[in-house]
Each structure stands twice: as structure tokens, then as C-alpha cells.
N, C-alpha and C. Protein backbone atom coordinates (compact mmCIF):
# COMPACT_ATOMS: atom_id res chain seq x y z
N UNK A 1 0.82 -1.20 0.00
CA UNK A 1 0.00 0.00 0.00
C UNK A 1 0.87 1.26 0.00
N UNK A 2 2.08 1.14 0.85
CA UNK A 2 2.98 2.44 0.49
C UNK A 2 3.42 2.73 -0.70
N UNK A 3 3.79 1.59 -1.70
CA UNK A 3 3.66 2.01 -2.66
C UNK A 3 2.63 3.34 -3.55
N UNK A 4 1.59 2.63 -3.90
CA UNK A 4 1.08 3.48 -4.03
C UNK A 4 0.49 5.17 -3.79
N UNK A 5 1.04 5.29 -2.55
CA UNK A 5 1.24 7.05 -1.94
C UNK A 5 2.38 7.14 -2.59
N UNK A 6 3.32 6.98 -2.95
CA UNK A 6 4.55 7.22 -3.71
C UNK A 6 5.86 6.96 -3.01
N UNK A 7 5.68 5.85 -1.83
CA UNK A 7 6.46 5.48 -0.82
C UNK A 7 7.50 4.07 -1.97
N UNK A 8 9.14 4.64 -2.06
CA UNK A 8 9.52 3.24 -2.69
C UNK A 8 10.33 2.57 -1.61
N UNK A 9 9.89 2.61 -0.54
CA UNK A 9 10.99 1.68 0.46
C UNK A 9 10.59 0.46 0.45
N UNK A 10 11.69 -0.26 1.33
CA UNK A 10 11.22 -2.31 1.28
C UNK A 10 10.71 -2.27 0.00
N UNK A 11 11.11 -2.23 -1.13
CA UNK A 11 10.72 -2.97 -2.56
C UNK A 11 11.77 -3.76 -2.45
N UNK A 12 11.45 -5.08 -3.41
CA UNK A 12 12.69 -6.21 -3.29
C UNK A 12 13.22 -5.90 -4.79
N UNK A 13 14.52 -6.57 -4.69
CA UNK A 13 15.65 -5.58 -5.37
C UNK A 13 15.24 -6.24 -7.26
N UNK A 14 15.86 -4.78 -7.31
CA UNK A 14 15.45 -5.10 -9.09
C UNK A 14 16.13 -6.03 -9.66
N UNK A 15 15.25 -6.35 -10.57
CA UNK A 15 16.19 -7.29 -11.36
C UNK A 15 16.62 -6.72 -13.01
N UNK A 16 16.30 -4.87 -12.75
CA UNK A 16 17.15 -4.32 -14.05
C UNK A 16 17.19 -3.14 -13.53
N UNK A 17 18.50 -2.52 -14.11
CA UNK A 17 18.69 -0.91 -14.10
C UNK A 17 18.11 -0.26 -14.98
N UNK A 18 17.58 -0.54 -15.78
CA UNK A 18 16.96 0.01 -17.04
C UNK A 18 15.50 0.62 -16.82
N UNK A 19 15.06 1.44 -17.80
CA UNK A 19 13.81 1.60 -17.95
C UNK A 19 13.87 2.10 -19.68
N UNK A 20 13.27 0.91 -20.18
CA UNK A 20 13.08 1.17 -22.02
C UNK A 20 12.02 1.48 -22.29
N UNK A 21 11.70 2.33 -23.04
CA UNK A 21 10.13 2.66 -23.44
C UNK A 21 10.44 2.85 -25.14
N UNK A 22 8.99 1.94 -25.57
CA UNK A 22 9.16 1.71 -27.06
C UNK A 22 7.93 3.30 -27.37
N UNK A 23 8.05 4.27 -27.98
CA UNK A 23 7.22 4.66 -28.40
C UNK A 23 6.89 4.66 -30.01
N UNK A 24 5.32 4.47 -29.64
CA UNK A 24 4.45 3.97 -30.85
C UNK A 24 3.80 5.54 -31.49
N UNK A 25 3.49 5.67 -32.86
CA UNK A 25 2.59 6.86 -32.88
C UNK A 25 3.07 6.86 -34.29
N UNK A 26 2.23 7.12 -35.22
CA UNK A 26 2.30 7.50 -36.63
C UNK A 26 3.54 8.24 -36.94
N UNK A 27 4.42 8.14 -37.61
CA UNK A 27 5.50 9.12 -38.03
C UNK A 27 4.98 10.27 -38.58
N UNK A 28 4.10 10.51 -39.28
CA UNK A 28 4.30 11.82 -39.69
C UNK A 28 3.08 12.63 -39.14
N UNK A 29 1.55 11.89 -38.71
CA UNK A 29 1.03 13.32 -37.90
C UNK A 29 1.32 13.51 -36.54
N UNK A 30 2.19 12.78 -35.72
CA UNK A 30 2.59 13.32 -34.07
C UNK A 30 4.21 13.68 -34.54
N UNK A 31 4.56 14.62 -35.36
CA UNK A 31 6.51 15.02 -35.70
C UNK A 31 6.47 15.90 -34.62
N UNK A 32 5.14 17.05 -34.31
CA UNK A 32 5.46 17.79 -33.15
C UNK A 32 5.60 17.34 -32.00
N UNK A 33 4.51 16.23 -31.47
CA UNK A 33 4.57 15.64 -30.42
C UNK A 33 5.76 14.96 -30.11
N UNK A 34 6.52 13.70 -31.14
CA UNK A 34 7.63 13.55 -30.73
C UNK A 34 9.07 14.10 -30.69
N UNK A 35 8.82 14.89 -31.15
CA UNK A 35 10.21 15.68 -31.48
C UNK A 35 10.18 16.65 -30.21
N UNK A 36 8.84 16.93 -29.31
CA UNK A 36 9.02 17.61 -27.88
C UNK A 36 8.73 16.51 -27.01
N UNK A 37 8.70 15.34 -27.04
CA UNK A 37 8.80 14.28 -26.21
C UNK A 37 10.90 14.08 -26.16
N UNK A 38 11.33 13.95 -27.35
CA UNK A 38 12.52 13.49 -27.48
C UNK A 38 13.46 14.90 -26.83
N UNK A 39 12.95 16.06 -26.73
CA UNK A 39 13.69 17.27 -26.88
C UNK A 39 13.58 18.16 -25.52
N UNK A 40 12.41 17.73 -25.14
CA UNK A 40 12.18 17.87 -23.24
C UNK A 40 11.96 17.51 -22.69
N UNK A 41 11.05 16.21 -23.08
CA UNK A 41 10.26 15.32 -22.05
C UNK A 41 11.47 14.40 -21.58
N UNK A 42 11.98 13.18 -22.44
CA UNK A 42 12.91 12.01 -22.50
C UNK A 42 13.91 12.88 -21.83
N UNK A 43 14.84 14.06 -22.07
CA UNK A 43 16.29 14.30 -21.57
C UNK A 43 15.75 14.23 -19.91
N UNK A 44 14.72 15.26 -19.59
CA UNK A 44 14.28 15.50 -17.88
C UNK A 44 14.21 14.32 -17.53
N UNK A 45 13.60 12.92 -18.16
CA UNK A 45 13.11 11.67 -17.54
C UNK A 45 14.79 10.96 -17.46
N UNK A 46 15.74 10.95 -18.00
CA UNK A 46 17.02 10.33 -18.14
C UNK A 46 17.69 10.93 -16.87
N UNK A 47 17.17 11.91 -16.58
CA UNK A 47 17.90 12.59 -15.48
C UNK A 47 17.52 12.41 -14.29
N UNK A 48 16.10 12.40 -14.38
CA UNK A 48 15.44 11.82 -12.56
C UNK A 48 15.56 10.77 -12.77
N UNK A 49 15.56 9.69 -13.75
CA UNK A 49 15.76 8.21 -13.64
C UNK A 49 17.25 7.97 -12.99
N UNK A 50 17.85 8.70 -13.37
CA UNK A 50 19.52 8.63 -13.15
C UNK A 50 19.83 8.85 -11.69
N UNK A 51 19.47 10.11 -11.33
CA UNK A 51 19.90 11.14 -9.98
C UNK A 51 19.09 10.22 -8.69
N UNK A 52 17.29 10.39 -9.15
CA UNK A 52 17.05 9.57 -8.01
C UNK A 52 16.63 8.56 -7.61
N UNK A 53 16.78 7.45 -8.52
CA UNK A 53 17.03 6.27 -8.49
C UNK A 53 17.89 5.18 -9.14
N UNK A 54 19.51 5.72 -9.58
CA UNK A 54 20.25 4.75 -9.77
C UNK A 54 19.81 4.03 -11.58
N UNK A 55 18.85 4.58 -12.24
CA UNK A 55 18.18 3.69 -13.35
C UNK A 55 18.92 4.10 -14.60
N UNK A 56 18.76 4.04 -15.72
CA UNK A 56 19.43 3.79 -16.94
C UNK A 56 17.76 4.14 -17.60
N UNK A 57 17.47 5.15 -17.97
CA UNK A 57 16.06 5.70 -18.85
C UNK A 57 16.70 5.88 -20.51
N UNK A 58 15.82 4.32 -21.32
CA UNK A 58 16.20 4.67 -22.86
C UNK A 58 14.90 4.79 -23.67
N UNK A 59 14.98 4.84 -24.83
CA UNK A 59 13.91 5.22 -25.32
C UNK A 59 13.79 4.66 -26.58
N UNK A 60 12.79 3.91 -27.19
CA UNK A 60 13.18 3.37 -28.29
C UNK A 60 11.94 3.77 -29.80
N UNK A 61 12.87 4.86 -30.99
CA UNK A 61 11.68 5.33 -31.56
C UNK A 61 11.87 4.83 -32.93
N UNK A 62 11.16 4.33 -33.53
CA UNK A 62 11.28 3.42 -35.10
C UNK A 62 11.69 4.52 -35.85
N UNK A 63 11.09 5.69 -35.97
CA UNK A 63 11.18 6.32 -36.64
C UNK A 63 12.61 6.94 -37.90
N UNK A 64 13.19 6.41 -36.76
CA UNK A 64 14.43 6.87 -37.10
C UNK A 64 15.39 5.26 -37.27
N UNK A 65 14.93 4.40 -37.23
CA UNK A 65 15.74 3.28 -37.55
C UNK A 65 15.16 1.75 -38.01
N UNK A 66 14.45 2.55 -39.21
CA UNK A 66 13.96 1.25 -39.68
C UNK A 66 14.49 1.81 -40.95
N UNK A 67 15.27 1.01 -41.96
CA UNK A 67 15.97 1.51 -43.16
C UNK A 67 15.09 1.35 -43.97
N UNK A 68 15.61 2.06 -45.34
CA UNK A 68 14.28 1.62 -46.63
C UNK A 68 14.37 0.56 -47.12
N UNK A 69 15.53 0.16 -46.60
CA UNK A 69 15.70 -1.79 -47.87
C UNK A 69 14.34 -2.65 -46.84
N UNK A 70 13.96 -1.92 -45.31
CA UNK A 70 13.78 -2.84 -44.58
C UNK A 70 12.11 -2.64 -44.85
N UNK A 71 11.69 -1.37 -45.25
CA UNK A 71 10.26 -1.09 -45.39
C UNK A 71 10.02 -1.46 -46.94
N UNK A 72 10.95 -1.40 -47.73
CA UNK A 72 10.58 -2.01 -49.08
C UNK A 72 10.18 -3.62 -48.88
N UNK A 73 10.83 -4.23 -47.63
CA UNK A 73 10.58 -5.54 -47.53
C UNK A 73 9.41 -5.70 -46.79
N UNK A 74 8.40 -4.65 -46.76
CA UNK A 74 7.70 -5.02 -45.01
C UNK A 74 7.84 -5.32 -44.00
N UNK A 75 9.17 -5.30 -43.88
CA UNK A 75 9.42 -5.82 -42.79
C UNK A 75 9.33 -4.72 -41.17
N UNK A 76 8.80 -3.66 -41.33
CA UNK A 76 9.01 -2.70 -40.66
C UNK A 76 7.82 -3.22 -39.23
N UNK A 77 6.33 -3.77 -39.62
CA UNK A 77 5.82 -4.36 -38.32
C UNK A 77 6.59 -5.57 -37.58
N UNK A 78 7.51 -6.62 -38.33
CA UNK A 78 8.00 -7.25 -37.55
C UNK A 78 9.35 -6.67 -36.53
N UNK A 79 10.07 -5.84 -37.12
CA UNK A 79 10.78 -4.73 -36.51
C UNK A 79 10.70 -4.04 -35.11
N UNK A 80 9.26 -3.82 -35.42
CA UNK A 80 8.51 -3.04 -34.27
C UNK A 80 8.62 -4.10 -33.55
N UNK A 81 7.70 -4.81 -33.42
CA UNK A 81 7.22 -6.48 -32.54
C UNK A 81 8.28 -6.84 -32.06
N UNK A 82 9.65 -6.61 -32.72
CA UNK A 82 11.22 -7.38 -31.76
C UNK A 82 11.50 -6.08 -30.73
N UNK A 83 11.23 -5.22 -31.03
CA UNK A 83 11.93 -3.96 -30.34
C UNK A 83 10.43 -3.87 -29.24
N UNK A 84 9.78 -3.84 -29.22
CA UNK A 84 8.50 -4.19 -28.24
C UNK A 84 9.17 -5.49 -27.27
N UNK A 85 9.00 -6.56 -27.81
CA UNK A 85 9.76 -7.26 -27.32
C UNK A 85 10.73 -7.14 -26.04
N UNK A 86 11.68 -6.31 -26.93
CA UNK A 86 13.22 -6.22 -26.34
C UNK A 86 12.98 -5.65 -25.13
N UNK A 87 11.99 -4.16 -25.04
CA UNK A 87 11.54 -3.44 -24.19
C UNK A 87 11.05 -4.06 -23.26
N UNK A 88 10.09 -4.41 -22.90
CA UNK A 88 9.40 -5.68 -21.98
C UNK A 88 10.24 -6.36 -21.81
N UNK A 89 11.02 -7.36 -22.06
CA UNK A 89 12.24 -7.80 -21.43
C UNK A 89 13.44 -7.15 -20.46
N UNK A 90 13.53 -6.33 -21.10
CA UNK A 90 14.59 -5.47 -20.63
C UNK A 90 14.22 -4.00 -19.34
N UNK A 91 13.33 -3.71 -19.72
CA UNK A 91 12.74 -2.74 -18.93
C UNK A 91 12.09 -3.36 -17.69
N UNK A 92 12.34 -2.46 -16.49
CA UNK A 92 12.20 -2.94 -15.08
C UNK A 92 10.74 -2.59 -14.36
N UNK A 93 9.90 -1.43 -15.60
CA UNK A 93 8.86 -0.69 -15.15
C UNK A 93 8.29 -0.46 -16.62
N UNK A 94 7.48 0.28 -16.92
CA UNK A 94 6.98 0.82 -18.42
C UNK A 94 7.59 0.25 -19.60
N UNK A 95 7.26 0.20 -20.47
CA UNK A 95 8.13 0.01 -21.44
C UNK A 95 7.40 0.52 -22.59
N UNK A 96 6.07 0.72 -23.07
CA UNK A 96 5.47 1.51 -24.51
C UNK A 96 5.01 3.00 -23.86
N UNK A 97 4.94 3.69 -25.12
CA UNK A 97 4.14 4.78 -24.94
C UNK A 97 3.31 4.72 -26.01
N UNK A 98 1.75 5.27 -26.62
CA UNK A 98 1.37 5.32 -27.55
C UNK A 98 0.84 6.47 -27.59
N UNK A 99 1.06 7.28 -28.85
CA UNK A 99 0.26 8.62 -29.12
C UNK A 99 -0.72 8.51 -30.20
N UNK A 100 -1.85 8.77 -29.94
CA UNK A 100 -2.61 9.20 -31.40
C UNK A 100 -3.11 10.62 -31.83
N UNK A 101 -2.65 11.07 -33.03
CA UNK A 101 -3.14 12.18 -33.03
C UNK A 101 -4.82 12.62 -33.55
């Protein structure tokens, strides 16, 4: 129950330093939204993840790394689905965000 008031004591110990978040959202109608997610939101979150709790805050956005040989192949939803994946594995708390505009 302390948890939830925002109490993190006696939690039993992590089993990652990380926190990955895959964000999801159309590439081209949220460019404003993510480009001020990546540009103020993500740097402030890397920093309280860091300072006050020891964590490793990454962020994972397709947008920028799915190549064209790889979308000429379709292959760009299975792409997503490994890096979703990876996140949930790897991440100790959150791991998607989704925007719709």
C-alpha cells in the first residue's frame, strides 16, 4: 500500500537498471509531439531516472531506424514487434508509450 502514496521503500531488489520505453505513434502526424517528447520530455526523464534512483532511462523510436531496404521488404511491423519485445524484457517498469493524433 505504500507504494502506491509514492512510498519506494522495502521494494525487493530489481532485477534491471533500465527503464526502455518503445514509443508507438504514426510518423508523420505526431513530428510535433515527438520531437518535444525526445527534446524535453525524454532528456528531464534520463535525469530523474539517473539522480534519483540509480536507473538507466532509454527510449526506443522506429522512426528513425527502420531503413528503406527494410520497409521495401515489409518488414518494418516485424521490426517493431522485436523492439517491443526487447523493451518488456529489458525494462524494469513501463516500457510503450502510444500517441494518437
Amino acid at each position: 500500500m505504500k507504494v502506491l502514496s509514492g512510498s519506494l521503500e522495502d521494494l525487493p531488489p530489481l532485477s534491471s537498471k533500465i527503464v526502455r520505453i518503445f514509443t508507438s505513434s504514426t510518423f508523420t502526424d505526431t513530428t510535433l509531439e515527438r520531437n518535444n517528447l525526445m527534446e524535453k520530455v525524454y532528456p528531464r526523464l534520463k535525469d530523474y531516472c539517473r539522480e534519483k534512483h540509480g536507473l538507466e532511462f532509454q527510449v526506443v523510436d522506429m522512426r528513425w531506424g527502420v531503413r528503406d531496404e527494410a520497409t521495401d521488404d515489409h518488414m518494418t511491423t516485424r521490426l517493431c514487434m522485436q523492439e517491443i519485445e526487447n523493451c518488456q524484457r529489458v525494462s524494469m517498469g513501463p516500457n510503450f508509450i502510444v500517441s494518437i493524433a
